[in-house]
PDB file of N, CA and C in Angstrom:
ATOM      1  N   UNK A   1      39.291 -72.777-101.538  1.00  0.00           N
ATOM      2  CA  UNK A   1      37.993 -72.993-100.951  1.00  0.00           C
ATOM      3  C   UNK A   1      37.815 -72.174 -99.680  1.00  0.00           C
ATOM      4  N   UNK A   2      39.049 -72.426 -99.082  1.00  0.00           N
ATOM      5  CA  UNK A   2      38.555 -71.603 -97.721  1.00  0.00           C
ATOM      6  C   UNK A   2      38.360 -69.770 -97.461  1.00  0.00           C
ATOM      7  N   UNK A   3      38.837 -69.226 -99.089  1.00  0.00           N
ATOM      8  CA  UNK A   3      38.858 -67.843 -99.391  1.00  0.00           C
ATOM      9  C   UNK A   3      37.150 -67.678 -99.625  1.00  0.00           C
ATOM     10  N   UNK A   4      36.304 -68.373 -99.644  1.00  0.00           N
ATOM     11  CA  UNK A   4      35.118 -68.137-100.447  1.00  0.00           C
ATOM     12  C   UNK A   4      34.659 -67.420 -99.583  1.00  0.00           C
ATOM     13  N   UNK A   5      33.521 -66.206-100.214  1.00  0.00           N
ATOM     14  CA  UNK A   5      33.044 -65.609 -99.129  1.00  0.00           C
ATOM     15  C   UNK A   5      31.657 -65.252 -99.306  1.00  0.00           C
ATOM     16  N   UNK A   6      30.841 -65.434 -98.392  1.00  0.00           N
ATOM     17  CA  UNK A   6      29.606 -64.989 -98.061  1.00  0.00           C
ATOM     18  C   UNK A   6      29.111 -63.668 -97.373  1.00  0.00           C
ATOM     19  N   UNK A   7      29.311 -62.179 -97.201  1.00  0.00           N
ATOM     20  CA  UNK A   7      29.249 -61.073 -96.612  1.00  0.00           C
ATOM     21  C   UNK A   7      30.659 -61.111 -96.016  1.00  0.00           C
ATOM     22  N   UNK A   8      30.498 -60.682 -94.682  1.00  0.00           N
ATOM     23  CA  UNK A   8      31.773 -60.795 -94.408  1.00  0.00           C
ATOM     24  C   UNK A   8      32.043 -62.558 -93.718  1.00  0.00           C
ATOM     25  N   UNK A   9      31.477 -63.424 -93.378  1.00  0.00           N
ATOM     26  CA  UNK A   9      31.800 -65.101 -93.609  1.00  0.00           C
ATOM     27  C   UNK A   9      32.849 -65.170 -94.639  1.00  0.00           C
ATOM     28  N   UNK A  10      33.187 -66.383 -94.105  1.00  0.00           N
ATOM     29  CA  UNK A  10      34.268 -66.829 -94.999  1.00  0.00           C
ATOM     30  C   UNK A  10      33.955 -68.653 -94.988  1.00  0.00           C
ATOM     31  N   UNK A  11      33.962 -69.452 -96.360  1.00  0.00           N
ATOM     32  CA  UNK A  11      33.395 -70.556 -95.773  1.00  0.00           C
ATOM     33  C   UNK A  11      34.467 -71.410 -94.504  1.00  0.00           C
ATOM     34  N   UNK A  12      35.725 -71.248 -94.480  1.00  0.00           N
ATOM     35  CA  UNK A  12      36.131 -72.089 -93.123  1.00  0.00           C
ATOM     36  C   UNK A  12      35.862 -71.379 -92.055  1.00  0.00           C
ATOM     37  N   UNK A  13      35.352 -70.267 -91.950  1.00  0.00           N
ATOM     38  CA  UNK A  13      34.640 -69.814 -90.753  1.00  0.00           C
ATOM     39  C   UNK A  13      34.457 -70.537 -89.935  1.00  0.00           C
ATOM     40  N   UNK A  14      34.323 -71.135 -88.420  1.00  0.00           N
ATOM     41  CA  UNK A  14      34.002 -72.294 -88.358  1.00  0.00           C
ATOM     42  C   UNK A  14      34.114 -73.808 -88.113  1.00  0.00           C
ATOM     43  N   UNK A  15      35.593 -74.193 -89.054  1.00  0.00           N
ATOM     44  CA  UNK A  15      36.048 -75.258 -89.522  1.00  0.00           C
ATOM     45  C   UNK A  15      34.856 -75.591 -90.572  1.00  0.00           C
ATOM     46  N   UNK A  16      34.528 -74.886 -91.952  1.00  0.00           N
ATOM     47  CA  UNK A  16      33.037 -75.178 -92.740  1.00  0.00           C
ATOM     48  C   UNK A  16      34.036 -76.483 -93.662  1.00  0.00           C
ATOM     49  N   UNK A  17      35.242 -75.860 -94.184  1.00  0.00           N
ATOM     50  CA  UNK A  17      35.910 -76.985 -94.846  1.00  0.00           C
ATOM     51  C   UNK A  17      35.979 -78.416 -93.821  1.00  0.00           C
ATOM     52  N   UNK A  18      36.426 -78.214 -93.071  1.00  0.00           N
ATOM     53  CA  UNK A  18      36.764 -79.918 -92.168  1.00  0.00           C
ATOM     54  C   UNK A  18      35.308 -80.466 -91.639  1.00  0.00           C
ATOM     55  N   UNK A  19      34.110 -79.835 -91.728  1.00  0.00           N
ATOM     56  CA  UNK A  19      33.077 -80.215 -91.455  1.00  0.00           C
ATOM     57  C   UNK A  19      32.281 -81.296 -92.901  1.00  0.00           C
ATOM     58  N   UNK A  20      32.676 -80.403 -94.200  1.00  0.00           N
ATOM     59  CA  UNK A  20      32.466 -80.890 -95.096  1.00  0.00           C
ATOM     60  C   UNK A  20      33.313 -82.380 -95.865  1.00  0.00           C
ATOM     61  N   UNK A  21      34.402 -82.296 -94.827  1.00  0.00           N
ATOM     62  CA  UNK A  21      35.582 -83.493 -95.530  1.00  0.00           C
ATOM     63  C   UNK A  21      34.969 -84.675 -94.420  1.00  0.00           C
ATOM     64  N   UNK A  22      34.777 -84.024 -93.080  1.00  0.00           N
ATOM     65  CA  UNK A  22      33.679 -85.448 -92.581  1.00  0.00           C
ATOM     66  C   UNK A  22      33.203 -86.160 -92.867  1.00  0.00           C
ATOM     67  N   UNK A  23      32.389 -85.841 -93.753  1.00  0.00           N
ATOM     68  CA  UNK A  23      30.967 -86.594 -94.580  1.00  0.00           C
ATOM     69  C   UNK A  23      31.750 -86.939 -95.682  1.00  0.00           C
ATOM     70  N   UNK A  24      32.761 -86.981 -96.075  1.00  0.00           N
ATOM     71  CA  UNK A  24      33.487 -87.917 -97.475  1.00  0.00           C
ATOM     72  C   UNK A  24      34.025 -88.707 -96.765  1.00  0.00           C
ATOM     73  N   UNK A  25      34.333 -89.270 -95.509  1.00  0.00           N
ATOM     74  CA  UNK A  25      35.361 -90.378 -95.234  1.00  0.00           C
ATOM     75  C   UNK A  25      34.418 -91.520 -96.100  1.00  0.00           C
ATOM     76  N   UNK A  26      35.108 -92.321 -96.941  1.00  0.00           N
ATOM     77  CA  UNK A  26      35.263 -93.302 -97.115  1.00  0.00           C
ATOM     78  C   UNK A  26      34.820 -93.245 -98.723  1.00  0.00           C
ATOM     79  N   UNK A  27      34.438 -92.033 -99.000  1.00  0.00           N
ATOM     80  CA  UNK A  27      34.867 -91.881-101.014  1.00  0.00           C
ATOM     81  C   UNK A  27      35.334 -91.761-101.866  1.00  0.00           C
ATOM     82  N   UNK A  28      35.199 -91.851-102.829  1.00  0.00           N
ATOM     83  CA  UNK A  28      36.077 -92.061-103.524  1.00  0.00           C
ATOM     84  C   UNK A  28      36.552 -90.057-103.841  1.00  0.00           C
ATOM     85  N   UNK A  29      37.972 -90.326-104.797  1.00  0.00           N
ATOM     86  CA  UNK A  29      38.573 -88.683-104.615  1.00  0.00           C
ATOM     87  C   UNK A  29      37.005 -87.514-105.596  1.00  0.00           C
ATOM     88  N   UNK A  30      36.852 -88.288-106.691  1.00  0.00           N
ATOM     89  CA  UNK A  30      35.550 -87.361-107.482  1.00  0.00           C
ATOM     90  C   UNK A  30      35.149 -87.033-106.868  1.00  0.00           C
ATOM     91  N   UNK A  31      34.207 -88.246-106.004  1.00  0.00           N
ATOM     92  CA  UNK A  31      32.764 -88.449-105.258  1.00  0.00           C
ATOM     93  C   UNK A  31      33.180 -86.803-104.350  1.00  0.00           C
ATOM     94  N   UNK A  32      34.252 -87.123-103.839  1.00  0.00           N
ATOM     95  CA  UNK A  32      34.927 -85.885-102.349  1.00  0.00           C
ATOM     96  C   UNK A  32      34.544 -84.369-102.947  1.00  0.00           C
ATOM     97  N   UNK A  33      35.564 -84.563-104.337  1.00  0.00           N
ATOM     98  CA  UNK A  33      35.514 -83.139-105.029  1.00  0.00           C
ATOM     99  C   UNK A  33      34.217 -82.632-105.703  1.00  0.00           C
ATOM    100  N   UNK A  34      33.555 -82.908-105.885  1.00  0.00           N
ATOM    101  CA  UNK A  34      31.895 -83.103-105.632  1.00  0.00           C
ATOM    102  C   UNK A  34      31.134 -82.356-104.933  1.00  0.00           C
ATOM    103  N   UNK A  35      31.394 -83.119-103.384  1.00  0.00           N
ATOM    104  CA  UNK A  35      30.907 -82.604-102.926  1.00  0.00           C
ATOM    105  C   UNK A  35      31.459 -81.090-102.517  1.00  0.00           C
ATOM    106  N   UNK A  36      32.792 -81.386-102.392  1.00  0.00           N
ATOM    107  CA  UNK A  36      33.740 -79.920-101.677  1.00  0.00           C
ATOM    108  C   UNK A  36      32.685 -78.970-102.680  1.00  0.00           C
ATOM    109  N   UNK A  37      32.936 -78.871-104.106  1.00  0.00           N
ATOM    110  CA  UNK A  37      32.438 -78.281-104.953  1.00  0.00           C
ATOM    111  C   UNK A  37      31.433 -77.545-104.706  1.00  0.00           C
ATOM    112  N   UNK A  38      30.519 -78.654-104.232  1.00  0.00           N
ATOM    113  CA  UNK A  38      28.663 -78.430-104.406  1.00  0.00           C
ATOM    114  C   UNK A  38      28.564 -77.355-103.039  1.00  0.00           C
ATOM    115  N   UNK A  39      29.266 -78.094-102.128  1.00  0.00           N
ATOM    116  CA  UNK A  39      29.381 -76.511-100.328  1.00  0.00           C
ATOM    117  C   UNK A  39      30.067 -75.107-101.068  1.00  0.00           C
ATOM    118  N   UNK A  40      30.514 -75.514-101.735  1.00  0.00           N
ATOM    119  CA  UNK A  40      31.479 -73.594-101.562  1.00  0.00           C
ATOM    120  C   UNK A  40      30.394 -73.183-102.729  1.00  0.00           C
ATOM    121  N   UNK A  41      29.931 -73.696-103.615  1.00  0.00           N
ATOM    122  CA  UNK A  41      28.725 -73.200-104.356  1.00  0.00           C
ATOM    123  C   UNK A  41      27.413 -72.737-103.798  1.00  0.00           C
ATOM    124  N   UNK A  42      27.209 -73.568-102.832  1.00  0.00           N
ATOM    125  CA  UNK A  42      25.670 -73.289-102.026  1.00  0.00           C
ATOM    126  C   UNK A  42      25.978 -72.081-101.044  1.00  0.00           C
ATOM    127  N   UNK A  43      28.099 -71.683-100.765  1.00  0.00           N
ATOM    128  CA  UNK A  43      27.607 -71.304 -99.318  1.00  0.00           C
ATOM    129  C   UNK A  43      27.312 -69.749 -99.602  1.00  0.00           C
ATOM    130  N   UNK A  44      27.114 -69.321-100.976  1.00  0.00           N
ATOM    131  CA  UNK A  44      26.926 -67.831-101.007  1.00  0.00           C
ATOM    132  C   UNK A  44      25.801 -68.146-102.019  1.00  0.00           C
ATOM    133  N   UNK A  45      24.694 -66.657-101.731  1.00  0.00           N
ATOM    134  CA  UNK A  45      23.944 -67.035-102.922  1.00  0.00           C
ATOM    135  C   UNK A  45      24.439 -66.259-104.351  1.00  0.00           C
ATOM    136  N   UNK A  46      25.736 -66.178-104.564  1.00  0.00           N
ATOM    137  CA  UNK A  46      26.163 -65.956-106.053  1.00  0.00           C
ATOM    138  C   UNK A  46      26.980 -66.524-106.482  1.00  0.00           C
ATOM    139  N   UNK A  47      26.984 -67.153-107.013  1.00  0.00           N
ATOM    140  CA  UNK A  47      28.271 -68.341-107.910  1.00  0.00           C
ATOM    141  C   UNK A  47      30.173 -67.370-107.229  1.00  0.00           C
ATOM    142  N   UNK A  48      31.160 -68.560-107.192  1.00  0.00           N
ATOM    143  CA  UNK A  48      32.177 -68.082-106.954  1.00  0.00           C
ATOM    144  C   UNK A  48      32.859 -66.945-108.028  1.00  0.00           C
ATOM    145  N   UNK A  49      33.089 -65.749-107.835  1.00  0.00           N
ATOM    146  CA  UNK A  49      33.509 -64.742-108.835  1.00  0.00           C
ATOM    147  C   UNK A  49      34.830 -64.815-109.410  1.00  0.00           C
ATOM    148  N   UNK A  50      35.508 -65.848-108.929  1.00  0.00           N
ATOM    149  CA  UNK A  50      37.005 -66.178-109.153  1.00  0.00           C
ATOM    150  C   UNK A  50      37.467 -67.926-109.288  1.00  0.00           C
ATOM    151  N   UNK A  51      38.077 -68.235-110.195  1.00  0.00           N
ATOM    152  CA  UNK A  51      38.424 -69.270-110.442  1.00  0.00           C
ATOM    153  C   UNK A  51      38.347 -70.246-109.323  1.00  0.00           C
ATOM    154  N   UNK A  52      38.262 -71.727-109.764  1.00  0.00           N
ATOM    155  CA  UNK A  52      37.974 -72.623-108.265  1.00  0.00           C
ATOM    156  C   UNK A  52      38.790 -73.688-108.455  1.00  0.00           C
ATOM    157  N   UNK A  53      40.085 -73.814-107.570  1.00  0.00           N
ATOM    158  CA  UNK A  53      40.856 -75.420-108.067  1.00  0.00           C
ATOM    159  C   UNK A  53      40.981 -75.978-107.017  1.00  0.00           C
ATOM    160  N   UNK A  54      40.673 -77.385-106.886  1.00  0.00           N
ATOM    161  CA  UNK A  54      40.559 -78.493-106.171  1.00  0.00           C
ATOM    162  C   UNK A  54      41.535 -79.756-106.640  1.00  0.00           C
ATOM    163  N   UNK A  55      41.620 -80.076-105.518  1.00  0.00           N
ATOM    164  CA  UNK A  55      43.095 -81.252-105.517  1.00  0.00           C
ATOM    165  C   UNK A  55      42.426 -82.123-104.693  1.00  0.00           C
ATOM    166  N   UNK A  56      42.421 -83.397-104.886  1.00  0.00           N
ATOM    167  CA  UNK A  56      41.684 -84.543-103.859  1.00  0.00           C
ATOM    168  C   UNK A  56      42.404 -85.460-104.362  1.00  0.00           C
ATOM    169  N   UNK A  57      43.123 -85.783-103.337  1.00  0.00           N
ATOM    170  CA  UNK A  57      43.869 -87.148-103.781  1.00  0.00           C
ATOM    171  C   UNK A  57      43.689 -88.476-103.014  1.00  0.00           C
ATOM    172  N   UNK A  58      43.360 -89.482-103.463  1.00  0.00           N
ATOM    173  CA  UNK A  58      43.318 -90.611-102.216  1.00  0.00           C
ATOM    174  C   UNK A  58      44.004 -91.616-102.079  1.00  0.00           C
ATOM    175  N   UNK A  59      44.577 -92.027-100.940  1.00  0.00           N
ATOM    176  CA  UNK A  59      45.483 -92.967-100.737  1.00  0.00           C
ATOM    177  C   UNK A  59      45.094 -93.945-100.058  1.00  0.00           C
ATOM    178  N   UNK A  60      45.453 -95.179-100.456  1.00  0.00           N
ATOM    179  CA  UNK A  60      44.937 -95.973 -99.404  1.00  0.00           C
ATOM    180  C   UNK A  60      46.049 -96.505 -98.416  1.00  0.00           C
TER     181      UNK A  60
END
Protein backbone atom coordinates (compact mmCIF):
# COMPACT_ATOMS: atom_id res chain seq x y z
CA UNK A 1 0.00 0.00 0.00
CA UNK A 2 2.46 2.41 0.90
CA UNK A 3 4.34 1.85 -2.73
CA UNK A 4 1.16 3.29 -4.47
CA UNK A 5 1.76 6.15 -6.43
CA UNK A 6 0.15 9.22 -7.60
CA UNK A 7 2.84 11.45 -9.91
CA UNK A 8 5.60 11.62 -8.00
CA UNK A 9 3.29 11.19 -4.30
CA UNK A 10 3.43 8.22 -2.83
CA UNK A 11 0.25 7.30 -0.75
CA UNK A 12 2.22 7.25 2.85
CA UNK A 13 3.47 10.48 1.85
CA UNK A 14 2.42 12.09 4.79
CA UNK A 15 1.60 9.26 7.16
CA UNK A 16 -1.67 8.71 4.25
CA UNK A 17 -1.57 4.94 5.54
CA UNK A 18 -1.76 5.74 9.52
CA UNK A 19 -4.23 8.47 8.76
CA UNK A 20 -6.45 5.95 7.08
CA UNK A 21 -6.03 3.09 9.97
CA UNK A 22 -7.43 6.03 12.34
CA UNK A 23 -10.78 5.92 11.12
CA UNK A 24 -10.93 1.88 11.49
CA UNK A 25 -10.28 1.84 15.26
CA UNK A 26 -12.84 -0.20 16.42
CA UNK A 27 -13.73 -2.56 13.09
CA UNK A 28 -13.95 -5.23 12.33
CA UNK A 29 -10.56 -6.80 10.11
CA UNK A 30 -12.95 -6.78 6.44
CA UNK A 31 -14.71 -3.65 7.43
CA UNK A 32 -10.53 -2.19 7.86
CA UNK A 33 -9.46 -3.92 4.56
CA UNK A 34 -12.19 -2.14 2.86
CA UNK A 35 -11.54 0.62 3.58
CA UNK A 36 -7.46 0.45 3.27
CA UNK A 37 -8.61 -0.83 -0.22
CA UNK A 38 -11.12 1.87 -1.21
CA UNK A 39 -7.90 4.95 -0.19
CA UNK A 40 -5.13 3.41 -2.29
CA UNK A 41 -7.86 3.10 -5.11
CA UNK A 42 -9.16 6.71 -4.92
CA UNK A 43 -5.57 8.02 -4.24
CA UNK A 44 -4.57 7.99 -8.03
CA UNK A 45 -6.88 8.57 -10.77
CA UNK A 46 -5.86 5.10 -12.45
CA UNK A 47 -6.56 1.85 -10.87
CA UNK A 48 -3.32 0.22 -9.11
CA UNK A 49 -1.07 -1.23 -12.15
CA UNK A 50 0.37 -3.96 -9.94
CA UNK A 51 -1.02 -6.53 -7.78
CA UNK A 52 -2.56 -5.40 -4.23
CA UNK A 53 -2.19 -7.68 -0.94
CA UNK A 54 -3.55 -6.80 2.29
CA UNK A 55 -3.23 -8.52 5.67
CA UNK A 56 -5.59 -7.17 8.53
CA UNK A 57 -5.63 -9.07 11.35
CA UNK A 58 -7.53 -8.37 14.61
CA UNK A 59 -6.91 -9.14 17.99
CA UNK A 60 -8.62 -8.51 20.79
Amino acid sequence: MTERRSGPLMFDDGDGLARVLAGCAGLPADATADRIRRAVHEFAEQPPDDDVALLVLHAD
